[in-house]
C-alpha atoms as a PDB file:
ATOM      1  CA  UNK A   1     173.483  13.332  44.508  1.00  0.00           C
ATOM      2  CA  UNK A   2     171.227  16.202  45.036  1.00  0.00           C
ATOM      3  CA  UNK A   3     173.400  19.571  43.822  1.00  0.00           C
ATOM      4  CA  UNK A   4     171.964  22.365  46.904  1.00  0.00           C
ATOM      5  CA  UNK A   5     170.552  25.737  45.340  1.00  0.00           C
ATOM      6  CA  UNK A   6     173.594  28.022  45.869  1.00  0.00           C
ATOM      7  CA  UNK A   7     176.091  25.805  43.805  1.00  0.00           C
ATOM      8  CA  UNK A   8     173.706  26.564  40.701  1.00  0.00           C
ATOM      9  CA  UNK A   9     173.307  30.400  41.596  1.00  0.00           C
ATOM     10  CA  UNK A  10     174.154  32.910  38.784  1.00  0.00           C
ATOM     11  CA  UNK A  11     177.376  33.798  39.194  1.00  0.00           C
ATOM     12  CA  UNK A  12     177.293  37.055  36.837  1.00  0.00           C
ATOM     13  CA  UNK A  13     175.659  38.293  33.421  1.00  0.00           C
ATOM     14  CA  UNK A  14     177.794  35.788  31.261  1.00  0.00           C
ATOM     15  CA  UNK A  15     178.737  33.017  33.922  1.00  0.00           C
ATOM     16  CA  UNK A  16     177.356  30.912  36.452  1.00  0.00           C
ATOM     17  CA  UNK A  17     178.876  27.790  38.675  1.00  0.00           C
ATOM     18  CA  UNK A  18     178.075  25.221  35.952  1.00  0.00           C
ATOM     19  CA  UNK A  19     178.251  26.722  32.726  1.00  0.00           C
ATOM     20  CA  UNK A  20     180.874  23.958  31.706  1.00  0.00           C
ATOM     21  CA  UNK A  21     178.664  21.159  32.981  1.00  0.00           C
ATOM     22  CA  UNK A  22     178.118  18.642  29.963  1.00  0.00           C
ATOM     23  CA  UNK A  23     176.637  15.846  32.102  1.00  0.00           C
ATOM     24  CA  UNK A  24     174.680  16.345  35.578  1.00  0.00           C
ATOM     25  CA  UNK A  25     172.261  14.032  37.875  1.00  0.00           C
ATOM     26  CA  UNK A  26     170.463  15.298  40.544  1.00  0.00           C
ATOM     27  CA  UNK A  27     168.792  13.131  42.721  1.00  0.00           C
ATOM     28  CA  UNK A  28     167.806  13.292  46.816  1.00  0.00           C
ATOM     29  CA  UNK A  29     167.184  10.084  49.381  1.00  0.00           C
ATOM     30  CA  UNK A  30     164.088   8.719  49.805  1.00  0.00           C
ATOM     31  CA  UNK A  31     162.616   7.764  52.903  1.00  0.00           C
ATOM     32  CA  UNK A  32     160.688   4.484  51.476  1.00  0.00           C
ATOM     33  CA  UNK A  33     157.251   6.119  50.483  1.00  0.00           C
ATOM     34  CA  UNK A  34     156.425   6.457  47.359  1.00  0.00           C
ATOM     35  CA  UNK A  35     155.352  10.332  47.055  1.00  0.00           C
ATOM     36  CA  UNK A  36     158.561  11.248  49.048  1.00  0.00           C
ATOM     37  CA  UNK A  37     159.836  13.546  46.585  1.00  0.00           C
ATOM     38  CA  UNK A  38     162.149  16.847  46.789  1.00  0.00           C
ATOM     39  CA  UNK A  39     161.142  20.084  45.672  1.00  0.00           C
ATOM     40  CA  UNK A  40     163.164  21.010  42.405  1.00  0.00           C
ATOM     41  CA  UNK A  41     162.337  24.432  42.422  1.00  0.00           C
ATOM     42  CA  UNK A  42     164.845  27.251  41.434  1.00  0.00           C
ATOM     43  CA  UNK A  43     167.059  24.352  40.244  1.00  0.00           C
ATOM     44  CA  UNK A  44     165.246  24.237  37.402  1.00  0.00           C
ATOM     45  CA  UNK A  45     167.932  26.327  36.165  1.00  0.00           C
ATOM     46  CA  UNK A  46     169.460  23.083  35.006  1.00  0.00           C
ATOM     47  CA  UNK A  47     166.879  23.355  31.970  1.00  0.00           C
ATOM     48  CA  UNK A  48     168.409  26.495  30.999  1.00  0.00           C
ATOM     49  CA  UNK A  49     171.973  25.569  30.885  1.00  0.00           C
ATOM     50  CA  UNK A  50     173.121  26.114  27.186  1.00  0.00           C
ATOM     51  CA  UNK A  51     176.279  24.147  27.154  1.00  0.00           C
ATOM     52  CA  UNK A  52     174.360  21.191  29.187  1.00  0.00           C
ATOM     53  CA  UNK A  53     174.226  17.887  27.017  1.00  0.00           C
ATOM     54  CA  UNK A  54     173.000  15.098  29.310  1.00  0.00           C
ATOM     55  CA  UNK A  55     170.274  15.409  32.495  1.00  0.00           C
ATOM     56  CA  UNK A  56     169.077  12.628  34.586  1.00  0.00           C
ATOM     57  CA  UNK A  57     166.913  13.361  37.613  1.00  0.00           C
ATOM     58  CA  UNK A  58     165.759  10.953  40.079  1.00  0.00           C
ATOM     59  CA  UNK A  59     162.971  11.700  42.833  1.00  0.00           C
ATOM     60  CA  UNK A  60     161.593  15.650  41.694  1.00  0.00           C
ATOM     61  CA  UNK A  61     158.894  17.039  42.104  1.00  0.00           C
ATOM     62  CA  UNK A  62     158.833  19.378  39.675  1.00  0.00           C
ATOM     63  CA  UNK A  63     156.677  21.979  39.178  1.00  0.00           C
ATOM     64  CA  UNK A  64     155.771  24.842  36.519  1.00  0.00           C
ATOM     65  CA  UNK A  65     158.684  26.488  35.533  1.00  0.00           C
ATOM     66  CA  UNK A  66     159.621  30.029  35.447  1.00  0.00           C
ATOM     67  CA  UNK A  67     161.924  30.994  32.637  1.00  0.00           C
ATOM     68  CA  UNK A  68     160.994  34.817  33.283  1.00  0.00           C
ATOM     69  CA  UNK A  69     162.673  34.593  36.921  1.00  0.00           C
ATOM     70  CA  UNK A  70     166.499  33.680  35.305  1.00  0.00           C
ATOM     71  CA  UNK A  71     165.938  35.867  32.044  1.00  0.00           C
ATOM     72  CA  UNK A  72     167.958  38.844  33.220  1.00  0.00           C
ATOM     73  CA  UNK A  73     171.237  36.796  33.856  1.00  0.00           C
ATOM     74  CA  UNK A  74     169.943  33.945  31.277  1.00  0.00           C
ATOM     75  CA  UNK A  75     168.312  34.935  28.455  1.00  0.00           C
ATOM     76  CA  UNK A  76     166.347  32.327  26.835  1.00  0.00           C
ATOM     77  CA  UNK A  77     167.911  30.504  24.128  1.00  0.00           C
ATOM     78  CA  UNK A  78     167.967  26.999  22.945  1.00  0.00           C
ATOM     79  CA  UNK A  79     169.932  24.401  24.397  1.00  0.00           C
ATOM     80  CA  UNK A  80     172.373  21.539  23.684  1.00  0.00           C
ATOM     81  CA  UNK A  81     170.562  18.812  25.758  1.00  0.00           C
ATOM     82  CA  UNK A  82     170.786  15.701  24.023  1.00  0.00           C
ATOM     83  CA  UNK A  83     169.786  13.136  26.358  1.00  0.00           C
ATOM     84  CA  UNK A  84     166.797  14.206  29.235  1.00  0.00           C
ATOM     85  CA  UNK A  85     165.617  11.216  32.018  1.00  0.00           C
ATOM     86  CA  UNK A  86     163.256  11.549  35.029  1.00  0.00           C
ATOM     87  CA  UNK A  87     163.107   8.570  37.255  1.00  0.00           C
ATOM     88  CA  UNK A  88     160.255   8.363  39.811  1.00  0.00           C
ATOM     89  CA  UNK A  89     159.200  11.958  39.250  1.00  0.00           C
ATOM     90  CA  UNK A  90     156.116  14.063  39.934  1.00  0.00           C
ATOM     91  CA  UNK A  91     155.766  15.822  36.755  1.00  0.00           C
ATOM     92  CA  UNK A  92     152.845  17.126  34.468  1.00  0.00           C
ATOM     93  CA  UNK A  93     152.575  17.278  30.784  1.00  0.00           C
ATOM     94  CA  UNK A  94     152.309  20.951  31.003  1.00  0.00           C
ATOM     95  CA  UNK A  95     155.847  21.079  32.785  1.00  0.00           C
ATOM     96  CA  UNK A  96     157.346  18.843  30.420  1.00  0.00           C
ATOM     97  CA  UNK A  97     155.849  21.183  27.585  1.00  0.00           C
ATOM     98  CA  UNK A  98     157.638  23.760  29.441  1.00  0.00           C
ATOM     99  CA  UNK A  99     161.003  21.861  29.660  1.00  0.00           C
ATOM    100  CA  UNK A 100     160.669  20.279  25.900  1.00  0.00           C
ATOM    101  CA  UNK A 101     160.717  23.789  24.410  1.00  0.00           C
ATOM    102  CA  UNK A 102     164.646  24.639  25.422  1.00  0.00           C
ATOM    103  CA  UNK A 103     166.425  21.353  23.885  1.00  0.00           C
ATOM    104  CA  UNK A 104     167.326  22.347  20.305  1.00  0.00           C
ATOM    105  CA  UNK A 105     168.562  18.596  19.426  1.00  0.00           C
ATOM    106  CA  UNK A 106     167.095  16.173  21.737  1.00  0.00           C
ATOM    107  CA  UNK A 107     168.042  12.525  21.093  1.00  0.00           C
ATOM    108  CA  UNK A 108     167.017  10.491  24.224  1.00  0.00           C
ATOM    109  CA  UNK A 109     164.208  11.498  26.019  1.00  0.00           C
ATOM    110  CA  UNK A 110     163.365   8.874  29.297  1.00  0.00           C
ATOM    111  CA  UNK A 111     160.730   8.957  31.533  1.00  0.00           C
ATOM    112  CA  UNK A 112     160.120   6.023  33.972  1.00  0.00           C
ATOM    113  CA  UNK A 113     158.072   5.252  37.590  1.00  0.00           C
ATOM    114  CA  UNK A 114     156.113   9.320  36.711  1.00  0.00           C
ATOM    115  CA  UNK A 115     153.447   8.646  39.431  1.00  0.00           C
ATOM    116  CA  UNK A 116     149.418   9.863  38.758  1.00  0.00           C
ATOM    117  CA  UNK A 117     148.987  12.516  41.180  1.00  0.00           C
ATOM    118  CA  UNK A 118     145.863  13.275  42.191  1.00  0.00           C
ATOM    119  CA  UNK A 119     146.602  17.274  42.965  1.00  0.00           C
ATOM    120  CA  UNK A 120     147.003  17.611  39.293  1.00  0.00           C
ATOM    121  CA  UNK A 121     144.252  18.277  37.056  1.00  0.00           C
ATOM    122  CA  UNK A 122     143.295  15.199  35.293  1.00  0.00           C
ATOM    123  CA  UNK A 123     143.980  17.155  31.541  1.00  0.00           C
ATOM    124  CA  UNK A 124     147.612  17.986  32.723  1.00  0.00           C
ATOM    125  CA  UNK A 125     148.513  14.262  33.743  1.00  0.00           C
ATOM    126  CA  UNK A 126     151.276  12.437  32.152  1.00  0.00           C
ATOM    127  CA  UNK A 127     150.449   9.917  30.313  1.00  0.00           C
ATOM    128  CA  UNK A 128     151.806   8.459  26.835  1.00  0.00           C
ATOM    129  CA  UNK A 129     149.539  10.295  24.632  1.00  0.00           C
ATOM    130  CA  UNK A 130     150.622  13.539  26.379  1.00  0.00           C
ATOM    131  CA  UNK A 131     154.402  12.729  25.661  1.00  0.00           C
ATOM    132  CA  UNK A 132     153.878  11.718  22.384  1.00  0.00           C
ATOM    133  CA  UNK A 133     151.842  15.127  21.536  1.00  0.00           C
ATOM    134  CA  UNK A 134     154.833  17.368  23.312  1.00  0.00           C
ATOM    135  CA  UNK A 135     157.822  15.728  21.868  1.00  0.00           C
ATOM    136  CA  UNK A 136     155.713  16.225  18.232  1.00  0.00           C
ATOM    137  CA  UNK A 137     155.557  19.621  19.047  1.00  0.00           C
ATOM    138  CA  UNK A 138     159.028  20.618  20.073  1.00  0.00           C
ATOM    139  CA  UNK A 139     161.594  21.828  18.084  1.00  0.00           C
ATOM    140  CA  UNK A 140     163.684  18.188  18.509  1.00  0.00           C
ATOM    141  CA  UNK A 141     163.061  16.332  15.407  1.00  0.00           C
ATOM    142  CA  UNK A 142     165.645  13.915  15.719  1.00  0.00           C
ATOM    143  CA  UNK A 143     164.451  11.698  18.835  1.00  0.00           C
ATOM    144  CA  UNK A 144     166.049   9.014  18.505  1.00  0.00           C
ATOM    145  CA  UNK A 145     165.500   6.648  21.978  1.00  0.00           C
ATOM    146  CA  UNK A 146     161.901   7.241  23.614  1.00  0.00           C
ATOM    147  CA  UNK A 147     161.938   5.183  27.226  1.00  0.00           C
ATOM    148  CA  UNK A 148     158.114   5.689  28.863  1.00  0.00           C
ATOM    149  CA  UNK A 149     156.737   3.747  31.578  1.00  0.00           C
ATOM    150  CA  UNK A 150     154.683   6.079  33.064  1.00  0.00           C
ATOM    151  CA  UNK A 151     150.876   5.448  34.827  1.00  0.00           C
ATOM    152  CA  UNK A 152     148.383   5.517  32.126  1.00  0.00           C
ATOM    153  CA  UNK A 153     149.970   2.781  29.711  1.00  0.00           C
ATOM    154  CA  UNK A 154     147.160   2.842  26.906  1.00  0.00           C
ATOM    155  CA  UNK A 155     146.859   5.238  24.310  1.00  0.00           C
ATOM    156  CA  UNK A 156     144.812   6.765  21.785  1.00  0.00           C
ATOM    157  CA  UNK A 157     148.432   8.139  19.935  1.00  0.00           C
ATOM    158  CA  UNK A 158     150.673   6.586  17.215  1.00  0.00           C
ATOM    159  CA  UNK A 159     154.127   6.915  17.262  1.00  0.00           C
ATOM    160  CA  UNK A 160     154.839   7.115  13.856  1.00  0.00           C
ATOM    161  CA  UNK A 161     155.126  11.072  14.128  1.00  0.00           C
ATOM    162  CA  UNK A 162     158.717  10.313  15.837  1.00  0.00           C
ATOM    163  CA  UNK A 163     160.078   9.426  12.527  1.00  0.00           C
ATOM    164  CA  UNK A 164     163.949   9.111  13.615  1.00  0.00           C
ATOM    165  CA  UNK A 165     162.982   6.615  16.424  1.00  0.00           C
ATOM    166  CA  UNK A 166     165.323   4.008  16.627  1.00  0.00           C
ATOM    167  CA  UNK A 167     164.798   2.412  20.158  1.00  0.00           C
ATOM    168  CA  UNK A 168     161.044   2.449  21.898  1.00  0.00           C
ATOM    169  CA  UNK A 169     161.022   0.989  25.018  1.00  0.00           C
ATOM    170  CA  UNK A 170     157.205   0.739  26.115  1.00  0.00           C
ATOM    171  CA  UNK A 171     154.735  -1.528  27.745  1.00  0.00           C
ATOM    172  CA  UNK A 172     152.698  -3.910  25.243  1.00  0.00           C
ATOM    173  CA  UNK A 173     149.455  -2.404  26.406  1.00  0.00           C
ATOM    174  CA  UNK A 174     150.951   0.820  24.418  1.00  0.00           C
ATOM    175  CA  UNK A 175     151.236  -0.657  21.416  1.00  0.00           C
ATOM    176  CA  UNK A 176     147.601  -3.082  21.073  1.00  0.00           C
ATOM    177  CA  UNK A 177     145.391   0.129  21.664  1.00  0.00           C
ATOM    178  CA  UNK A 178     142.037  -0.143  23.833  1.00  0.00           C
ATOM    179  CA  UNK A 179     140.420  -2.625  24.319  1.00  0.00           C
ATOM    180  CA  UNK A 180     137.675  -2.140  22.935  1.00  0.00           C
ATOM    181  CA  UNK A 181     139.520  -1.243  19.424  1.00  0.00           C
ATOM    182  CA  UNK A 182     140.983  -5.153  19.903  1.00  0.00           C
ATOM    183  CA  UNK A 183     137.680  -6.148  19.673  1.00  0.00           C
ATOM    184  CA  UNK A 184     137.162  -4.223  16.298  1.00  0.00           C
ATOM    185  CA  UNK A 185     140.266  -6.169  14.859  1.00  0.00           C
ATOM    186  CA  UNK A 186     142.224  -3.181  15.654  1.00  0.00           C
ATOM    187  CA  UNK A 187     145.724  -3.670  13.960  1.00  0.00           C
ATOM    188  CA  UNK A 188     148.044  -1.784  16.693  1.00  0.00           C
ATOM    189  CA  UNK A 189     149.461   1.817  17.178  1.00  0.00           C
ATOM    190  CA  UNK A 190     151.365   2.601  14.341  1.00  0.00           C
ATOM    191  CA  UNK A 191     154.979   2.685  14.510  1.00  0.00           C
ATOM    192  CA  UNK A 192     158.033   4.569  12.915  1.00  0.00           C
ATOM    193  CA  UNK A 193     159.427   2.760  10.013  1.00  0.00           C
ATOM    194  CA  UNK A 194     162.487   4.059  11.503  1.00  0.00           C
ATOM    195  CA  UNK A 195     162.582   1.587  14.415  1.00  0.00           C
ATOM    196  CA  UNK A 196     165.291  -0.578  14.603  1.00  0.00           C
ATOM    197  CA  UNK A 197     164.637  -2.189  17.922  1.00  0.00           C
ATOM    198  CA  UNK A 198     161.439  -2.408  20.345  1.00  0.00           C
ATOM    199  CA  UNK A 199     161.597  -3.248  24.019  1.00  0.00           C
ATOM    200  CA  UNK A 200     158.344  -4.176  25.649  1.00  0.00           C
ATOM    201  CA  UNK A 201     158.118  -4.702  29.216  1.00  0.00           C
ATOM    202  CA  UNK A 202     155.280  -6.588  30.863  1.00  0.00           C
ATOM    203  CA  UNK A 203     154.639  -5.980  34.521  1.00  0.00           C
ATOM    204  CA  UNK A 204     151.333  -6.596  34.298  1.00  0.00           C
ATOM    205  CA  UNK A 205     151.413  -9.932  32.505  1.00  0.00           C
ATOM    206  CA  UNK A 206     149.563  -8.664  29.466  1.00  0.00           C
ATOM    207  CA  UNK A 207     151.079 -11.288  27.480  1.00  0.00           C
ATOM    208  CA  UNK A 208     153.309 -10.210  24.019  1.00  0.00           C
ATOM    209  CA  UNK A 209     151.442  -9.303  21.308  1.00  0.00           C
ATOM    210  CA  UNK A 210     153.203 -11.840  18.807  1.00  0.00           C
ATOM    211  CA  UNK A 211     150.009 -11.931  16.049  1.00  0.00           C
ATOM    212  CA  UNK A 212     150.181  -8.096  15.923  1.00  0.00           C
ATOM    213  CA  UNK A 213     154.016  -7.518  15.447  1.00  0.00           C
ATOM    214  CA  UNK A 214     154.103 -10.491  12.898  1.00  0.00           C
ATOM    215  CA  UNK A 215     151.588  -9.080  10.998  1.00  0.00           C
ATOM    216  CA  UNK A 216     153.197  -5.209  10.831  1.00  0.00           C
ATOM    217  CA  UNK A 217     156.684  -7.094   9.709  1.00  0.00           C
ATOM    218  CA  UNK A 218     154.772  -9.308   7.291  1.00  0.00           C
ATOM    219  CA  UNK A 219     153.039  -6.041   5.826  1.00  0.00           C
ATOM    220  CA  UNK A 220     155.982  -4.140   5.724  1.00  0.00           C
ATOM    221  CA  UNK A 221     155.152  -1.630   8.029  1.00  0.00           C
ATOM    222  CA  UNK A 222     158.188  -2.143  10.347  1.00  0.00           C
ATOM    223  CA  UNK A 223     161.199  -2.439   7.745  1.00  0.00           C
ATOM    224  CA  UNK A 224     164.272  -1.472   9.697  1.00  0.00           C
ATOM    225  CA  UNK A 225     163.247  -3.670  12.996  1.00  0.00           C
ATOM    226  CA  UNK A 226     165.714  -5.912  13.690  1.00  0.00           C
ATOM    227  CA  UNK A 227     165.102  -6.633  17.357  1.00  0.00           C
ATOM    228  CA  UNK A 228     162.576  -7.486  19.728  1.00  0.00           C
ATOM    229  CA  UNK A 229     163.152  -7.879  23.562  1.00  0.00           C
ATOM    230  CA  UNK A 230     160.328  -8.643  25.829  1.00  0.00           C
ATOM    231  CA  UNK A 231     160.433  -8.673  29.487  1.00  0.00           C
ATOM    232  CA  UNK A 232     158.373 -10.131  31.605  1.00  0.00           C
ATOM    233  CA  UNK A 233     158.625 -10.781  35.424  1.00  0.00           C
ATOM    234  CA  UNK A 234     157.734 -13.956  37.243  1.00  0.00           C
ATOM    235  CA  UNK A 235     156.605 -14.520  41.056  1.00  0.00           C
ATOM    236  CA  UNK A 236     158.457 -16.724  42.873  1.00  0.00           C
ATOM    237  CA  UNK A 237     155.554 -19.781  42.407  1.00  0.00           C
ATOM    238  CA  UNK A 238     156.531 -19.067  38.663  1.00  0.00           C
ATOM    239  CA  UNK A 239     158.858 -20.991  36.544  1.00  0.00           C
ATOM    240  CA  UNK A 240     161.961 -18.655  36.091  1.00  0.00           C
ATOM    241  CA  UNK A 241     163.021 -20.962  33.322  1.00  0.00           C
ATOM    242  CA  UNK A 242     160.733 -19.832  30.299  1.00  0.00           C
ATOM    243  CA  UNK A 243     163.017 -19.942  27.399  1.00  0.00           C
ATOM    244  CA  UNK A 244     161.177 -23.352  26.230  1.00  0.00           C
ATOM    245  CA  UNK A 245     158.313 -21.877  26.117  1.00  0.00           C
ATOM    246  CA  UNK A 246     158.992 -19.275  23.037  1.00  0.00           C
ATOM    247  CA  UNK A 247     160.719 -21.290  20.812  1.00  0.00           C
ATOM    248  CA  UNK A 248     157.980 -21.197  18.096  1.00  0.00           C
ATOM    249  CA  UNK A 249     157.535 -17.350  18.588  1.00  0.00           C
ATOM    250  CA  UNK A 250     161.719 -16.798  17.803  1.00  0.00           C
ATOM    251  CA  UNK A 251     161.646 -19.343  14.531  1.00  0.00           C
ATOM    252  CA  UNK A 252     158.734 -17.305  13.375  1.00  0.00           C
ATOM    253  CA  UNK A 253     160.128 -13.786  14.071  1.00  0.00           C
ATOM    254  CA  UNK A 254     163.745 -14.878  12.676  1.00  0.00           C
ATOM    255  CA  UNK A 255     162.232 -15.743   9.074  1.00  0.00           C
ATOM    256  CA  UNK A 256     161.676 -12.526   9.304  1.00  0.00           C
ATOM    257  CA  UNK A 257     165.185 -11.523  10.062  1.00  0.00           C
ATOM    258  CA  UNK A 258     163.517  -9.980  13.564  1.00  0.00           C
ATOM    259  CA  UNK A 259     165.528 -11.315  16.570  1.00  0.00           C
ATOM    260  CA  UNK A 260     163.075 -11.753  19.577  1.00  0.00           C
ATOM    261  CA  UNK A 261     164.369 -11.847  22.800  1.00  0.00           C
ATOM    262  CA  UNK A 262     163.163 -13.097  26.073  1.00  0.00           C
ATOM    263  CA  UNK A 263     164.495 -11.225  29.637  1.00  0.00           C
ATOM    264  CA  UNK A 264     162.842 -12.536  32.551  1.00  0.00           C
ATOM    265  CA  UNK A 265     163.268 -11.102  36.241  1.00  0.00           C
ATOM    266  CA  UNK A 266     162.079 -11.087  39.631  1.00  0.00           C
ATOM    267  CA  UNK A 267     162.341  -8.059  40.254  1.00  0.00           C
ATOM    268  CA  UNK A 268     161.843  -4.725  38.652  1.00  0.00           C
ATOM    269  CA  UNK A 269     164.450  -3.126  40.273  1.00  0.00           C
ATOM    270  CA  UNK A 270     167.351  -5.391  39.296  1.00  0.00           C
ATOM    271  CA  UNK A 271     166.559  -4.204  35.791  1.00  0.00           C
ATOM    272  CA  UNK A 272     170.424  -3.546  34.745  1.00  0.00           C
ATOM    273  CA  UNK A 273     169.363  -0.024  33.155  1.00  0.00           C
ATOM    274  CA  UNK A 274     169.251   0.998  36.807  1.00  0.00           C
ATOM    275  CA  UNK A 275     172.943   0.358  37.848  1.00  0.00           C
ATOM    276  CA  UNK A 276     173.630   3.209  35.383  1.00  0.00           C
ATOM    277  CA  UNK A 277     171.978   5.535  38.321  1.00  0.00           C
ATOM    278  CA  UNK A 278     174.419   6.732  40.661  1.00  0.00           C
ATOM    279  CA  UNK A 279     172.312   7.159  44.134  1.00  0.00           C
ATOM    280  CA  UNK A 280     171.523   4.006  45.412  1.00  0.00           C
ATOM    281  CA  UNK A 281     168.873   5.432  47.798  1.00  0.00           C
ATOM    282  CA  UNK A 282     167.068   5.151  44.678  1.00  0.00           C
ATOM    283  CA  UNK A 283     165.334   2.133  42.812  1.00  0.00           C
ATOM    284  CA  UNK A 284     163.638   2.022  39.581  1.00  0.00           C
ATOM    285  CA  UNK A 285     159.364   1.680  40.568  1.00  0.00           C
ATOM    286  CA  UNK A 286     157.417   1.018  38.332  1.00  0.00           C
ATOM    287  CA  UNK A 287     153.930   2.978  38.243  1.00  0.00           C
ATOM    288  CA  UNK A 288     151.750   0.226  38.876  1.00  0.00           C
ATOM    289  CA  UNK A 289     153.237  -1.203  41.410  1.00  0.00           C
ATOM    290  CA  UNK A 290     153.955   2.458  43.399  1.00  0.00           C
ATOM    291  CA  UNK A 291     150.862   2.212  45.383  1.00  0.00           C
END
């Protein structure tokens, strides 16, 4: 559902068509190519709306913003957000800098299928470290679920600065480090002792990194993880039945009172976190596989 620039106009100096919005997704259709986005633009007076608790947008592209241009009818103040998701959007760590600074009590911050655009300067481009450095720096402190599959999977960042995670949902690469630092006996990013569950998601068929994640619960260095779910996907010359194949990896993981979990799919798309999107026109993409 893509909400057309004069339902959010200001209304007035107090008011505006929206101001009792709680929950809002704004999304366009796509036209099957994978930088067929829609302009954002002067909605991004969605970021300003104080009352606003809950924001998913599918299929932006969204640019710098310009708080300045609603400050007369809007001053700037901090907002209610709680819960923030882009889903196949074109957006720079600069902009989400921009967008990070208004949510006063951010819980669930989501960012899937972000696409590397080459227009943007190569210091601006989303990756994980980026997001990890902006959410440190915004005035949210209780984050809470962190969702990021975006382009540039490795990274040179912990996450052990977001210490009320609870949920990370993020690619094993993420997590083992560079290469290179493997090769050094590198033991993993560090992460939140907070963590209570970790999804990793393999489209790339990097493999789980049991040794690693043994070792941090053996060490004590994860003590509130209870649950680990690891997706993978399988081609159709693969065997869709895997579940034999990870017995040893649960027994070892549940003497540690970890639950590991294996998903297995086809196809990305069919993820079930997607039927929680409302247009259709839409699937989840992951980066990798946009191009």
């Amino acid at each position: 559902m893509f909400v057309p620039k004069k339902s959010i106009d200001v209304e007035c100096h107090t008011q505006y068509i929206g101001h009792r919005l709680r929950s809002l997704y704004l999304g366009a259709e796509r036209k099957h190519c994978h930088q067929d986005w829609w302009v954002l633009g002067p909605n991004e007076i969605v970021f300003y709306m104080e009352k606003l608790q809950k924001l998913h947008i599918q299929g932006a592209k969204i640019g710098r913003l310009h708080p300045k241009t609603f400050s007369a009818r809007m001053p700037s103040k901090k907002t209610a957000l709680k819960e923030l998701t882009f889903l196949n959007c074109d957006i720079s760590s600069h902009t989400v800098r921009q967008i990070l600074a208004f949510p006063e009590a951010l819980t669930n911050f989501t960012i899937k299928g972000a696409s590397l655009t080459p227009t943007i300067a190569a210091e601006c481009r989303l990756s994980i470290r980026n997001c990890i450095l902006e959410l440190e720096r915004s005035t949210s402190t209780g984050l809470e679920y962190l969702d990021l599959d975006i382009w540039n999977a490795e990274t040179s960042s912990d996450f052990d600065c977001l210490d009320k995670l609870k949920h990370l949902t993020i690619s094993p690469q993420a997590i083992q480090g560079y290469a290179m630092e493997r090769d050094l006996r590198f033991t993993g990013r560090s992460l939140p002792v907070s963590l209570e569950t970790l999804m990793l998601k393999d489209f790339n068929k990097e493999g789980l990194p049991v040794e690693l994640l043994l070792t941090k619960v053996r060490d004590g260095l994860l003590p509130s993880l209870r649950t680990i779910t690891y997706g993978t996907f399988y081609d159709e010359e693969d065997n869709e039945d895997g579940e034999n194949d990870w017995k040893n990896e649960v027994k070892a993981f549940h003497k540690l009172g970890v639950e590991l979990s294996i998903a297995r799919y086809q196809d990305p798309s069919a993820m079930p976190e997607n039927e929680n999107w409302p247009c259709k026109c839409w699937i989840y993409q992951h980066a990798a596989s946009a191009w």
